[in-house]
C-alpha atoms as a PDB file:
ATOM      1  CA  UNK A   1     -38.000 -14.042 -73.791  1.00  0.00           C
ATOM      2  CA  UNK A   2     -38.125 -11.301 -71.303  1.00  0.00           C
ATOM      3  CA  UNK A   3     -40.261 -13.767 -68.905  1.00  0.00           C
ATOM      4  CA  UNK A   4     -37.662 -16.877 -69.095  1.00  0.00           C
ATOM      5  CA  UNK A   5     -34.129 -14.275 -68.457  1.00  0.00           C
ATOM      6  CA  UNK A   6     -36.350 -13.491 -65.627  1.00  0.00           C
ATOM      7  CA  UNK A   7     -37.228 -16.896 -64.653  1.00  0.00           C
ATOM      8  CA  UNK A   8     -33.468 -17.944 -64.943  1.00  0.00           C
ATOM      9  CA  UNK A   9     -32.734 -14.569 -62.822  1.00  0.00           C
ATOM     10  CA  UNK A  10     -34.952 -15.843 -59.827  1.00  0.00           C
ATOM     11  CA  UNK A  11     -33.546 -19.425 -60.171  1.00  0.00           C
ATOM     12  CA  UNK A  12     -29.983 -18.103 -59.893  1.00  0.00           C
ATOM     13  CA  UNK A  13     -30.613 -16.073 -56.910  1.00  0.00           C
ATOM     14  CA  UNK A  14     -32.635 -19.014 -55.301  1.00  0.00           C
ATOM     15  CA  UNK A  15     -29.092 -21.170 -56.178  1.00  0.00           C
ATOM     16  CA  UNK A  16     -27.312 -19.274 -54.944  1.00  0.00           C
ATOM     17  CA  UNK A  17     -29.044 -19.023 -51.760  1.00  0.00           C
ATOM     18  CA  UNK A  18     -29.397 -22.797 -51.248  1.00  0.00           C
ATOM     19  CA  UNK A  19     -25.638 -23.192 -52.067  1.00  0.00           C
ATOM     20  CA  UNK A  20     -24.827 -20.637 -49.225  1.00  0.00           C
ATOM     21  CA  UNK A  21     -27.309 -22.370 -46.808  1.00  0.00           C
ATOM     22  CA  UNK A  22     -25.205 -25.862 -47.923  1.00  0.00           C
ATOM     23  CA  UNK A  23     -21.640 -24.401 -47.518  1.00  0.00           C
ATOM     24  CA  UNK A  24     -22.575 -23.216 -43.951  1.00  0.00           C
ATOM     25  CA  UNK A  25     -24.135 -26.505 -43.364  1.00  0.00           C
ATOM     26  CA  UNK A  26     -20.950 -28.720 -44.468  1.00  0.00           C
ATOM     27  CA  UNK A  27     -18.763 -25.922 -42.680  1.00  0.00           C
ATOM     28  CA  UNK A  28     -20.767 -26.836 -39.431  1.00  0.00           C
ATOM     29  CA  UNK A  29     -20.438 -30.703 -40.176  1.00  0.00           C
ATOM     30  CA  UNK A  30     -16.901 -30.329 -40.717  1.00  0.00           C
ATOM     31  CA  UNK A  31     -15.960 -28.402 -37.996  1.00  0.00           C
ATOM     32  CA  UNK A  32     -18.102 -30.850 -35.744  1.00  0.00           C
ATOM     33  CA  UNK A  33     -15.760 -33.521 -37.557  1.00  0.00           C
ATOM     34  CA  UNK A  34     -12.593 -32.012 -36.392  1.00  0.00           C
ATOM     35  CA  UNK A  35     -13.860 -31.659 -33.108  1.00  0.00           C
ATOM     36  CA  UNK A  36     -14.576 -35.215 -33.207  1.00  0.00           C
ATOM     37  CA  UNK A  37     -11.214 -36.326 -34.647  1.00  0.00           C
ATOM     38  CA  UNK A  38      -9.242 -34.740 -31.866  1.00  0.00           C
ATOM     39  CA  UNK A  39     -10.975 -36.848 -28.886  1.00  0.00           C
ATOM     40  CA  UNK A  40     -10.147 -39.934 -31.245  1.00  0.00           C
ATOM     41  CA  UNK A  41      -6.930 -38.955 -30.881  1.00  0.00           C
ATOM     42  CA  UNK A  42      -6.763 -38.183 -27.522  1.00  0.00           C
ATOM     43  CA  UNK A  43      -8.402 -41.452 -26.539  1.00  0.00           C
ATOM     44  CA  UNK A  44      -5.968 -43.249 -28.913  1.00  0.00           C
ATOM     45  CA  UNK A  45      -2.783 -41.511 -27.082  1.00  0.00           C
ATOM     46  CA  UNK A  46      -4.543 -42.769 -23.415  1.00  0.00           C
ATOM     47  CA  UNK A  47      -5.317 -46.222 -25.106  1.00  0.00           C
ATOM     48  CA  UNK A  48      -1.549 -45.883 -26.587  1.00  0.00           C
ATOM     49  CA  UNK A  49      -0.639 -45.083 -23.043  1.00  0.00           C
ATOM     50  CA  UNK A  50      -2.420 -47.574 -21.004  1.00  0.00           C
ATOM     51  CA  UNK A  51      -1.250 -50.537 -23.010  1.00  0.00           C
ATOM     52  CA  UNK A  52       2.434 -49.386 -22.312  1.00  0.00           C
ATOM     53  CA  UNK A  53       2.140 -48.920 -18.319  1.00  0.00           C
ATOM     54  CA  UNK A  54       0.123 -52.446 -18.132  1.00  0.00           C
ATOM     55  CA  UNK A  55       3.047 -54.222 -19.704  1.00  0.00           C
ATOM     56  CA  UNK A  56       5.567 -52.439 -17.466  1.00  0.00           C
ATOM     57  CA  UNK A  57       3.169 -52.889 -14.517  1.00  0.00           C
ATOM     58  CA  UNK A  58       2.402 -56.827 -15.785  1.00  0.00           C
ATOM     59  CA  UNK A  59       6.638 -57.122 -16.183  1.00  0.00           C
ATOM     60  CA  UNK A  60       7.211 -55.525 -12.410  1.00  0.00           C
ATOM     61  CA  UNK A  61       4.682 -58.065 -10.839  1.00  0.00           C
ATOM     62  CA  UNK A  62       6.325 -61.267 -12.855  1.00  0.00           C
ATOM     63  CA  UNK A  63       9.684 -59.967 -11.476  1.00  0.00           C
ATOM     64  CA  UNK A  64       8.117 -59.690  -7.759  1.00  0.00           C
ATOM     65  CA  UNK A  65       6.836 -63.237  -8.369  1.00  0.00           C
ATOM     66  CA  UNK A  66      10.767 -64.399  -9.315  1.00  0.00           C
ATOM     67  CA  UNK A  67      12.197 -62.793  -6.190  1.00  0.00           C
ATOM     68  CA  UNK A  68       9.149 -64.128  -3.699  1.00  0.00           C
ATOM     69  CA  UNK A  69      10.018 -67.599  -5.135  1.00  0.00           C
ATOM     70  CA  UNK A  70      13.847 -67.237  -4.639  1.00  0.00           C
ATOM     71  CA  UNK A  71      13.397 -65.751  -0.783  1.00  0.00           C
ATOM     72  CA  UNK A  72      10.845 -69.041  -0.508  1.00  0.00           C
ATOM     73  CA  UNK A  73      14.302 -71.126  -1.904  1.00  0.00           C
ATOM     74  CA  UNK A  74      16.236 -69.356   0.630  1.00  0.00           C
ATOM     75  CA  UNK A  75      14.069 -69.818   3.570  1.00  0.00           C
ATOM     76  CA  UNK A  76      14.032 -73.801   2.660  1.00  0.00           C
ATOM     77  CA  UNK A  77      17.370 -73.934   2.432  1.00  0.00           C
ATOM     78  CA  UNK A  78      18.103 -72.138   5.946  1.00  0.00           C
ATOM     79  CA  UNK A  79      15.345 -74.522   7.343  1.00  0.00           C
ATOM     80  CA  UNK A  80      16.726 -77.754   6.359  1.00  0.00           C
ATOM     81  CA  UNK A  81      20.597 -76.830   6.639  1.00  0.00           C
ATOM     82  CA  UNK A  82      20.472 -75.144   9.772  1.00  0.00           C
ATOM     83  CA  UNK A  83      17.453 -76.686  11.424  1.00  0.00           C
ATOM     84  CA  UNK A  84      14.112 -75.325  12.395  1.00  0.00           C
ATOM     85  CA  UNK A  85      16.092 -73.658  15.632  1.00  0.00           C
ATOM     86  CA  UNK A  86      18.531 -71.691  13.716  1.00  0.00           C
ATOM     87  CA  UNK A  87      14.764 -69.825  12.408  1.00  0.00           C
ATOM     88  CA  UNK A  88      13.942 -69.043  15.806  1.00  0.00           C
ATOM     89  CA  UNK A  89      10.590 -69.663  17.853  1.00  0.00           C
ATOM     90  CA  UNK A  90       7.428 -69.613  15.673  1.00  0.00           C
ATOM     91  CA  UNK A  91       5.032 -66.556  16.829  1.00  0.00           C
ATOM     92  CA  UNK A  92       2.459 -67.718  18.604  1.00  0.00           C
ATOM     93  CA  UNK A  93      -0.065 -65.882  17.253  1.00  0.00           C
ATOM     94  CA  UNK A  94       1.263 -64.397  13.397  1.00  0.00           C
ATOM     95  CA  UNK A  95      -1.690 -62.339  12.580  1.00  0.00           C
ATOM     96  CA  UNK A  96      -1.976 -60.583  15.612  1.00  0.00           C
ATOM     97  CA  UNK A  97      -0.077 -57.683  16.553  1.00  0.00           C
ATOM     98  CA  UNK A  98       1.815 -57.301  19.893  1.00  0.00           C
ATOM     99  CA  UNK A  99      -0.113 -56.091  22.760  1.00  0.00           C
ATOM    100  CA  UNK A 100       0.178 -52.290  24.111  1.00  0.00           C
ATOM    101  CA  UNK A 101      -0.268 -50.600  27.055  1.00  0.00           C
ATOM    102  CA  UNK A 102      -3.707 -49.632  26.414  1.00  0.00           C
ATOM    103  CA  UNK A 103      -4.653 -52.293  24.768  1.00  0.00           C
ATOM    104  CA  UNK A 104      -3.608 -54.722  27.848  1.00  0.00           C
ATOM    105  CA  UNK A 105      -6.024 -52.751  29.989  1.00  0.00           C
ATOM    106  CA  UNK A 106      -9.119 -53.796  27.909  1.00  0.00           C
ATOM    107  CA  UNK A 107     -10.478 -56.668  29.450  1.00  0.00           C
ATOM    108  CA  UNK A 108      -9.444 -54.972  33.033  1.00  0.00           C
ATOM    109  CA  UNK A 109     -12.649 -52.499  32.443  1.00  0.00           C
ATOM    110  CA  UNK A 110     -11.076 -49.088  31.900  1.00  0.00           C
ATOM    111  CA  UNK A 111     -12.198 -47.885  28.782  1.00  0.00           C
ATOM    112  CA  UNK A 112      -9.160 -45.762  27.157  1.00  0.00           C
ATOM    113  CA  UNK A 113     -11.020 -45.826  24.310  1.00  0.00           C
ATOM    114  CA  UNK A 114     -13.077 -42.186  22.861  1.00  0.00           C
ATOM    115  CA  UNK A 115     -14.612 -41.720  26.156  1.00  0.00           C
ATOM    116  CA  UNK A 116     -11.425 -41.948  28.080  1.00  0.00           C
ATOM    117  CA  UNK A 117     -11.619 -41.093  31.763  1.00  0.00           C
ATOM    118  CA  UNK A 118     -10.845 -45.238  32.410  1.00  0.00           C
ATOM    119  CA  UNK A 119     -14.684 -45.889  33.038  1.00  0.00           C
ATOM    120  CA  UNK A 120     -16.787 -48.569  30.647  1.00  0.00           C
ATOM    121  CA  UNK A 121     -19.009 -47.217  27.714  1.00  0.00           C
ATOM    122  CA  UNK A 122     -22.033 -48.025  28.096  1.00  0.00           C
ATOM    123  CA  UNK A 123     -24.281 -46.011  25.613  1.00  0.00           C
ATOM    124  CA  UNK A 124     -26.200 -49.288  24.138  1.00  0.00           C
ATOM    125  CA  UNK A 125     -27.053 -50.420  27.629  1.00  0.00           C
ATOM    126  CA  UNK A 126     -24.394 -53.337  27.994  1.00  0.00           C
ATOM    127  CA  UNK A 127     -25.475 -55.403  31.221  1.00  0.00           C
ATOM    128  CA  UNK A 128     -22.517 -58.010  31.722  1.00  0.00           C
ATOM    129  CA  UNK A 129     -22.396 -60.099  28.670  1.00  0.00           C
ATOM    130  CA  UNK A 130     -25.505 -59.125  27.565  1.00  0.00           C
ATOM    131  CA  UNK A 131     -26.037 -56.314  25.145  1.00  0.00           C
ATOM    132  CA  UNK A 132     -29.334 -54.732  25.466  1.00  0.00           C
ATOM    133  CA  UNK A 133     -30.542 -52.537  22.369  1.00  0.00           C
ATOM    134  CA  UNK A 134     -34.100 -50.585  22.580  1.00  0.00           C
ATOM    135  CA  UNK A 135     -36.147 -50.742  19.556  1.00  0.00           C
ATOM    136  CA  UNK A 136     -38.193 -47.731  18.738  1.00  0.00           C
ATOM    137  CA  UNK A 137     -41.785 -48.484  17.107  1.00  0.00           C
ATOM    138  CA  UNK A 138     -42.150 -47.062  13.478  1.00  0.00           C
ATOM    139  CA  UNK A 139     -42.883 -43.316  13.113  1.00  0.00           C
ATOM    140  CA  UNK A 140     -46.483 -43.291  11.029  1.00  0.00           C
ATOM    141  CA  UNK A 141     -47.351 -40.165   8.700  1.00  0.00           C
END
């Protein structure tokens, strides 16, 4: 009898070990869990977040579309009630901006450009309309 309290003695302690080694074990997994459950939320505030400023942003470029469309009506109207001469002259050239001082002086050869000092760049070896470019051979290890 002795021998089996003695038995039951070791098996308690041994219990009691293994439930200690399993509390710290779920204490780990549920702290990990929290951890986890906090960026869900944080991703679920951005998410949350996102989907608000894309309809605000989807609103403000439907509204942009609206007034484009009426300034188009507008345009039309001056056109055709006033004529094409109340709108002016067309620019000759819409995409490109006006000419400046400096920019005149380009095709005279000064060169106001990073070098300054009004002479022509010619670093590449530019002959005329030519544009001559050395090629060096391959370095071989």
């Amino acid at each position: 009898m002795e021998a089996l309290q003695k038995m039951i003695a070791e098996m308690s302690l041994e219990l009691k070990s293994g439930m200690s080694s399993l509390q710290s074990g779920l204490f780990s997994v549920e702290t990990k869990l929290e951890s986890t459950q906090a960026s869900v939320d944080v991703m679920a505030s951005s998410i949350h977040s996102l989907n608000t400023w894309k309809g605000a942003i989807d609103t403000q470029v439907s509204d942009l579309g609206a007034a484009v469309q009426d300034l188009r009506k507008q345009v039309e109207r001056i056109a055709v009630g006033a004529g094409l001469s109340a709108l002016g002259p067309p620019p000759t050239n819409p995409g490109a901006p006006p000419l400046s001082a400096t920019s005149a002086n380009m095709g005279s050869g000064i060169n106001p450009g990073p070098t300054g000092h009004g002479s022509t760049n010619t670093h590449r070896g530019q002959m005329g309309n030519q544009l001559m470019v050395s090629l060096s051979t391959p370095v071989r290890y």
